[in-house]
N, C-alpha and C. Protein backbone atom coordinates (compact mmCIF):
# COMPACT_ATOMS: atom_id res chain seq x y z
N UNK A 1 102.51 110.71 63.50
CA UNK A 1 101.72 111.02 64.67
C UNK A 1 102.13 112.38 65.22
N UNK A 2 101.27 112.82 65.61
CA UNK A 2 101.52 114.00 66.45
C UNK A 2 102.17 114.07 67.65
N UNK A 3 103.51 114.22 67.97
CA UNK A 3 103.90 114.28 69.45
C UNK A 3 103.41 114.52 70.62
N UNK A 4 102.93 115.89 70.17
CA UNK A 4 102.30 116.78 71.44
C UNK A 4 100.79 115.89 71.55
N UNK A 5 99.74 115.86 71.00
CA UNK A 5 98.88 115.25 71.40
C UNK A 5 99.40 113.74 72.47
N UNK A 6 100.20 112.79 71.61
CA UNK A 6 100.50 111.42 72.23
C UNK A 6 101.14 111.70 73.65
N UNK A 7 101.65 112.91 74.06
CA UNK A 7 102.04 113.12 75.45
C UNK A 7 101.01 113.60 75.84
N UNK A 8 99.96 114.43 75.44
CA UNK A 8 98.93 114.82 76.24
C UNK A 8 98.15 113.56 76.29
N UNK A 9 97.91 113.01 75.42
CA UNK A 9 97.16 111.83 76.01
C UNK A 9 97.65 110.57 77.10
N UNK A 10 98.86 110.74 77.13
CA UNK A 10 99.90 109.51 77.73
C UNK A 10 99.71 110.63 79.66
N UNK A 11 99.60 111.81 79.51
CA UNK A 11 99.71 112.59 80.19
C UNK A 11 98.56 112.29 81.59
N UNK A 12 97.25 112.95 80.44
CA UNK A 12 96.02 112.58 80.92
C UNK A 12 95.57 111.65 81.68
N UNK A 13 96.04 110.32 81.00
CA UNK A 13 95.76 109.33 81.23
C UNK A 13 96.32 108.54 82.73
N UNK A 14 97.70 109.28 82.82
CA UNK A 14 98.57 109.30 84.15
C UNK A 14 97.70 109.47 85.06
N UNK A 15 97.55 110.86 85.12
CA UNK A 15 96.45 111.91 85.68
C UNK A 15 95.45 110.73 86.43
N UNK A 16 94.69 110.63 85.50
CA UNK A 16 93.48 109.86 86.15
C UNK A 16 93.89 108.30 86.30
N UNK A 17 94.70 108.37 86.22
CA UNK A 17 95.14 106.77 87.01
C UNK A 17 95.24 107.22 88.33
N UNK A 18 96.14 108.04 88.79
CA UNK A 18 96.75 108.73 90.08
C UNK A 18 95.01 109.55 90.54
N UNK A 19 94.71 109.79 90.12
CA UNK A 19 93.28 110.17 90.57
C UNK A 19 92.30 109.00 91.04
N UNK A 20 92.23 108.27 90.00
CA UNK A 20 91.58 106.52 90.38
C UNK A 20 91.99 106.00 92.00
N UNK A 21 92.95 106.27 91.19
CA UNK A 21 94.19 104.93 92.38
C UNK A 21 93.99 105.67 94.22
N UNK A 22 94.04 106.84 94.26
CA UNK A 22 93.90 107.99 95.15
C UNK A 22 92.28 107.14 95.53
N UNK A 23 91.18 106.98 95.09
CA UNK A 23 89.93 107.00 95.10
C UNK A 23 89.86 105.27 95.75
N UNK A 24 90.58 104.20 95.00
CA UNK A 24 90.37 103.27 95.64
C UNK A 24 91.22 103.38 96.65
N UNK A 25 92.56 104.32 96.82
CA UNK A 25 92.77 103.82 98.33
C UNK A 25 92.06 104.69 99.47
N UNK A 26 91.04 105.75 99.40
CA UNK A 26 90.26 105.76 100.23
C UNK A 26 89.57 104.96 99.92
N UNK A 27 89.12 103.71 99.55
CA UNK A 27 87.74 102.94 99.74
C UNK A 27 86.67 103.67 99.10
N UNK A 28 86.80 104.54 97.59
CA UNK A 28 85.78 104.75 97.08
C UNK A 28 85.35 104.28 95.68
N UNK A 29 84.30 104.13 95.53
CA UNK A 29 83.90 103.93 94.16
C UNK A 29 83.87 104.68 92.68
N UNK A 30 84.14 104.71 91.44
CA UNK A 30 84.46 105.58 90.85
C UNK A 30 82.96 106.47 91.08
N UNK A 31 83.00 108.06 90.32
CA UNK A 31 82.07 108.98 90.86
C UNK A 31 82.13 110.47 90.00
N UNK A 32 80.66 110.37 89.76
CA UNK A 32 81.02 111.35 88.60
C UNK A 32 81.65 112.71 87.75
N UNK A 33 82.57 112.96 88.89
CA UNK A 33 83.63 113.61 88.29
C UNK A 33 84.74 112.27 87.91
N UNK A 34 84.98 110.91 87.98
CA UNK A 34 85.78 110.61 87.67
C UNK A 34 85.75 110.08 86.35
N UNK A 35 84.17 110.31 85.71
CA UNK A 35 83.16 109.88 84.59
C UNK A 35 83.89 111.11 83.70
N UNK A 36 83.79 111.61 83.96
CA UNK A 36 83.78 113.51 83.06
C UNK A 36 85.50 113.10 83.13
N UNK A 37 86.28 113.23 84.03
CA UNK A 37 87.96 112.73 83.51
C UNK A 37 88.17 111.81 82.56
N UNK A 38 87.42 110.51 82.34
CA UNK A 38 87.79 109.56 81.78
C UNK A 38 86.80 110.20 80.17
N UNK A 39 85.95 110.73 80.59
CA UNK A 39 85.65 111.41 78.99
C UNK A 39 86.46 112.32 78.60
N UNK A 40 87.04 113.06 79.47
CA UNK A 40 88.28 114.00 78.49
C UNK A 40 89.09 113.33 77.68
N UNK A 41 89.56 112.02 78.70
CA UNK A 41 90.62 110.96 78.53
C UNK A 41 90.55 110.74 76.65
N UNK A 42 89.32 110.77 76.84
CA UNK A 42 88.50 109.52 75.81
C UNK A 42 88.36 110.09 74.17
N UNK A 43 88.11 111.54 74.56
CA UNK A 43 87.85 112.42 73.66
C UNK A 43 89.24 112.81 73.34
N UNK A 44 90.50 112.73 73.95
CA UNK A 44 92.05 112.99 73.21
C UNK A 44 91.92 111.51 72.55
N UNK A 45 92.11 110.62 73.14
CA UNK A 45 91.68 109.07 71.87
C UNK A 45 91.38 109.47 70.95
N UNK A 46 90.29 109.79 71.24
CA UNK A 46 89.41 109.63 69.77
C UNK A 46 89.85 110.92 68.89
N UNK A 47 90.53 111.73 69.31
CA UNK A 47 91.32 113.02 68.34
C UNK A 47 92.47 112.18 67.99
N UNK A 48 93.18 111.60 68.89
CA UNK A 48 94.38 110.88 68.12
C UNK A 48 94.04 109.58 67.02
N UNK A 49 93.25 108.99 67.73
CA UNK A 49 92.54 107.74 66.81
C UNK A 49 92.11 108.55 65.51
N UNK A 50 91.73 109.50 65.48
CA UNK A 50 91.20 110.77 63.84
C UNK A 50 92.52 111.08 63.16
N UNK A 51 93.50 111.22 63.60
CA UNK A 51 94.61 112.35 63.40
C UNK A 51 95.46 110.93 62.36
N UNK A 52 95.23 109.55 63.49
CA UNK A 52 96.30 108.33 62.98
C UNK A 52 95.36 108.15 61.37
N UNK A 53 94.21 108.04 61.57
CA UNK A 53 93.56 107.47 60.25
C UNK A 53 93.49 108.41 59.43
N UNK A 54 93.85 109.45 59.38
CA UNK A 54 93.80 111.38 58.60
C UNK A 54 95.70 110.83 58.02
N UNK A 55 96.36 110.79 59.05
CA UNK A 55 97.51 110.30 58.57
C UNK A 55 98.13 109.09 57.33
N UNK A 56 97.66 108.01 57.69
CA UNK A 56 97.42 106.58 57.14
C UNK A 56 96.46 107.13 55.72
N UNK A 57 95.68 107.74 55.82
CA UNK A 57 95.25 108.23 54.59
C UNK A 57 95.62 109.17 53.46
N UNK A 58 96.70 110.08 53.88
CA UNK A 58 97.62 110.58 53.51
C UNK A 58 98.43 110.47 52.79
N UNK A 59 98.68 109.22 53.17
CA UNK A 59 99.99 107.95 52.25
C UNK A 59 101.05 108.21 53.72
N UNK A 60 101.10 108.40 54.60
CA UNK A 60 101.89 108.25 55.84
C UNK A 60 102.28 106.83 56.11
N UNK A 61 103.07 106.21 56.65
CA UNK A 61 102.82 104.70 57.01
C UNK A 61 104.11 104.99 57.92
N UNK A 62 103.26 103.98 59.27
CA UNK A 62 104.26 104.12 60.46
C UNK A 62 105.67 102.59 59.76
N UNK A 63 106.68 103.00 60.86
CA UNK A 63 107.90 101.94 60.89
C UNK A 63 107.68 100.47 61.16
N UNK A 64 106.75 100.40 61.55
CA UNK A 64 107.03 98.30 61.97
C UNK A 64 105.30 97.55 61.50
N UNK A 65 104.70 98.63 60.43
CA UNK A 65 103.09 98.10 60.35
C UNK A 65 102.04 98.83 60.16
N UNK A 66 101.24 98.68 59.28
CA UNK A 66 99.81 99.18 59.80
C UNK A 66 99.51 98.86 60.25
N UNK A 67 99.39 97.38 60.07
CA UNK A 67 98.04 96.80 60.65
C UNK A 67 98.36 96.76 62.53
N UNK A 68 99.54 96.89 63.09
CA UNK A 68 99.92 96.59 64.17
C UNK A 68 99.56 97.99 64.87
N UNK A 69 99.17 99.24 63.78
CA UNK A 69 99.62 100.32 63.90
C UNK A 69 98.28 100.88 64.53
N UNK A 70 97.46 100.17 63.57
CA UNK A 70 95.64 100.61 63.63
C UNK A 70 95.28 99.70 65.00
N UNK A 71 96.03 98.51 65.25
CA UNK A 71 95.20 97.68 66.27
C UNK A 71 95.60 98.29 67.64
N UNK A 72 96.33 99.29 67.72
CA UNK A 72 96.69 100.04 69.02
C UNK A 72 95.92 101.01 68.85
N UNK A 73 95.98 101.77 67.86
CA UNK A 73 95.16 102.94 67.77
C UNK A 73 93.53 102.92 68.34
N UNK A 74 93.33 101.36 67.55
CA UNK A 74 91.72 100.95 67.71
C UNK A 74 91.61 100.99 69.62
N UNK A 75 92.95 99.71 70.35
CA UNK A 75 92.95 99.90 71.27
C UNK A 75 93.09 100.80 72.36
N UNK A 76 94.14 101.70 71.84
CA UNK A 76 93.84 103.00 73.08
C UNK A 76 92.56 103.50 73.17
N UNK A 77 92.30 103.73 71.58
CA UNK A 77 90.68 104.54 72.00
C UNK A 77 89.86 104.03 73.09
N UNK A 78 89.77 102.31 73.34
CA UNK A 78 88.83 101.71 73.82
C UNK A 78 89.40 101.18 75.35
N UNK A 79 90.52 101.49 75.37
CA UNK A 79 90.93 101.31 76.72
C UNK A 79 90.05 101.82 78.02
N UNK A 80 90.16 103.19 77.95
CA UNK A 80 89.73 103.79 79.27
C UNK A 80 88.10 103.64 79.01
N UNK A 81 87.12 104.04 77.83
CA UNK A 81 86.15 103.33 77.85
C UNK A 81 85.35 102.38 78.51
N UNK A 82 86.29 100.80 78.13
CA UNK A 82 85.97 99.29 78.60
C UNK A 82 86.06 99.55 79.92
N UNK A 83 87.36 100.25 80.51
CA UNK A 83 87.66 100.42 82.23
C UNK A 83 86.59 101.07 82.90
N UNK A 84 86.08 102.19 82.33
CA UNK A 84 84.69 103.38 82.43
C UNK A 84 83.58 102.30 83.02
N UNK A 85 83.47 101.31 81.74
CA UNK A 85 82.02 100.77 81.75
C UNK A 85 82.00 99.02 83.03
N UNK A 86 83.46 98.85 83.03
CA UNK A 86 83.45 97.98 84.37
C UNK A 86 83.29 98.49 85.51
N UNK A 87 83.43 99.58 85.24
CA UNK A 87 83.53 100.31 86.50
C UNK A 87 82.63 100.84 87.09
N UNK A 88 81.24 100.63 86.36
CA UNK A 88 79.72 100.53 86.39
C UNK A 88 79.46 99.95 87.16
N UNK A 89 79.85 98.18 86.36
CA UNK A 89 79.39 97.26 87.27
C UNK A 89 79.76 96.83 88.60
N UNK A 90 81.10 97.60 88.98
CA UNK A 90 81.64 96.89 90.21
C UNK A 90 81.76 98.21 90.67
N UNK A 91 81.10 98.94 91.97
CA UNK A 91 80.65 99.85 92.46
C UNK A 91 81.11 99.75 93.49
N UNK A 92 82.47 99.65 94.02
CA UNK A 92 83.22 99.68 94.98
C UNK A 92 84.24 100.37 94.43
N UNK A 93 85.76 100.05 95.53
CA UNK A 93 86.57 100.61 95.62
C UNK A 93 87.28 99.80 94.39
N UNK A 94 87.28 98.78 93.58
CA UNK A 94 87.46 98.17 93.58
C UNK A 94 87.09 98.24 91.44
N UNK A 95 85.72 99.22 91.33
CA UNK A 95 85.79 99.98 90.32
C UNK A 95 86.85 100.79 89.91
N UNK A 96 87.76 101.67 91.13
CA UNK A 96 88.39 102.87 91.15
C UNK A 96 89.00 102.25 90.54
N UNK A 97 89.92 101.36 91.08
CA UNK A 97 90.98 100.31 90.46
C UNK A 97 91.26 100.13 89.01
N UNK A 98 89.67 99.89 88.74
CA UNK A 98 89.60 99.34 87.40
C UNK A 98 90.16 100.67 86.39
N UNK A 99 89.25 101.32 86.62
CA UNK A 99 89.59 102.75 85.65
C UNK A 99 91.19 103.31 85.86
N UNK A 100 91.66 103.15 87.29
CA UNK A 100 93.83 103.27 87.32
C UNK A 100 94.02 102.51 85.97
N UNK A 101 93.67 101.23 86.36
CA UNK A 101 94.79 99.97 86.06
C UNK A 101 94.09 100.56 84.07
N UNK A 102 93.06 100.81 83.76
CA UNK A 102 93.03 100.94 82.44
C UNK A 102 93.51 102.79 81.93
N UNK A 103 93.94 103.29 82.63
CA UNK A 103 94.46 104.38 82.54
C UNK A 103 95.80 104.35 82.18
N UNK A 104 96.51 103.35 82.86
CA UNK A 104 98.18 102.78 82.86
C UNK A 104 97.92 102.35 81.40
N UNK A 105 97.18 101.37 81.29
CA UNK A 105 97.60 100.84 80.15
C UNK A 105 97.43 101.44 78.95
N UNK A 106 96.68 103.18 79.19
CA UNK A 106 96.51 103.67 77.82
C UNK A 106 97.78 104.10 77.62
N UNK A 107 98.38 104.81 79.00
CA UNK A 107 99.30 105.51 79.29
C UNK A 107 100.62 104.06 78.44
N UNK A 108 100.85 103.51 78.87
CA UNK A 108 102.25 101.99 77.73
C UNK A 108 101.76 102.38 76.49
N UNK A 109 100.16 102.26 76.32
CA UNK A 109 99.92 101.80 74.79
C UNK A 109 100.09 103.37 73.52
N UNK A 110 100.40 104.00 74.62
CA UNK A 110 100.69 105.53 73.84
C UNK A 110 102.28 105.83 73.50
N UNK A 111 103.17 104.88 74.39
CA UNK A 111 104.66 104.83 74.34
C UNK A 111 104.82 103.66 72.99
N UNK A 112 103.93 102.95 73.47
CA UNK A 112 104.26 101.39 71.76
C UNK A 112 103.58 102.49 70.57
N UNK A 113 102.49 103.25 70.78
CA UNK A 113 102.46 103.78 69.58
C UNK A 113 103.54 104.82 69.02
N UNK A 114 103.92 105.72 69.47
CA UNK A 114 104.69 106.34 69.36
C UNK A 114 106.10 105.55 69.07
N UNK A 115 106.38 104.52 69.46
CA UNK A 115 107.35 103.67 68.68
C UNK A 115 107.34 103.08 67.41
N UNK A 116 106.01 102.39 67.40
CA UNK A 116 105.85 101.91 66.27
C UNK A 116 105.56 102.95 65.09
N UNK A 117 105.07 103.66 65.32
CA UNK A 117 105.13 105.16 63.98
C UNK A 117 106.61 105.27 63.90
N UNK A 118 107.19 105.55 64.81
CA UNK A 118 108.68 106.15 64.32
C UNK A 118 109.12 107.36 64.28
N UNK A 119 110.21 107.75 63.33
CA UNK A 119 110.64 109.58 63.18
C UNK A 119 111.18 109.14 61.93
């Protein structure tokens, strides 16, 4: 894996949690600059999600799995996404939330990847 990307994405992802989180505690709903953040978000995913399967194809193979290796990979991509698109439906403050709390978790799931690849 690429270091520098997995901190920029672990980075990002901070970012717009603390941006989210800021948004539901004024009492707002997510809003479309917070649409365009979570697509930047989305678009380092999906460069790292390219970079892991460019790798794995290579003959690369992370330390504890593929298959454990691809099902994070699959999942970060789709993290902030799924959070994006709840965050549709629940048009409160309460959306904001949603997109933090799935921002955090891209932000862990970028520390387990980066473990599970290895050095």
């Amino acid at each position: 894996m690429l270091d520098a990307l997995t901190v920029a994405v672990a980075v990002t992802a901070l970012a717009l949690a603390a941006w989210c989180g800021l948004a539901a505690y004024r009492d707002q709903p997510t809003k479309d600059w917070h649409f365009i953040g979570m697509a930047v978000v989305s678009v380092l995913a999906l460069a790292q999600l390219v970079v892991g399967i460019v790798q794995l194809a290579r003959g690369e193979r992370p330390d504890q799995g593929m298959t454990i290796f691809i099902a994070y990979l699959i999942g970060s991509f789709a993290a902030v996404p799924a959070a994006g698109f709840l965050s549709l439906t629940e048009r409160t403050r309460w959306g904001s939330v949603t997109v933090a709390a799935g921002a955090v978790v891209l932000a862990v799931l970028e520390v387990r990847l980066y473990d599970i690849w290895g050095k």
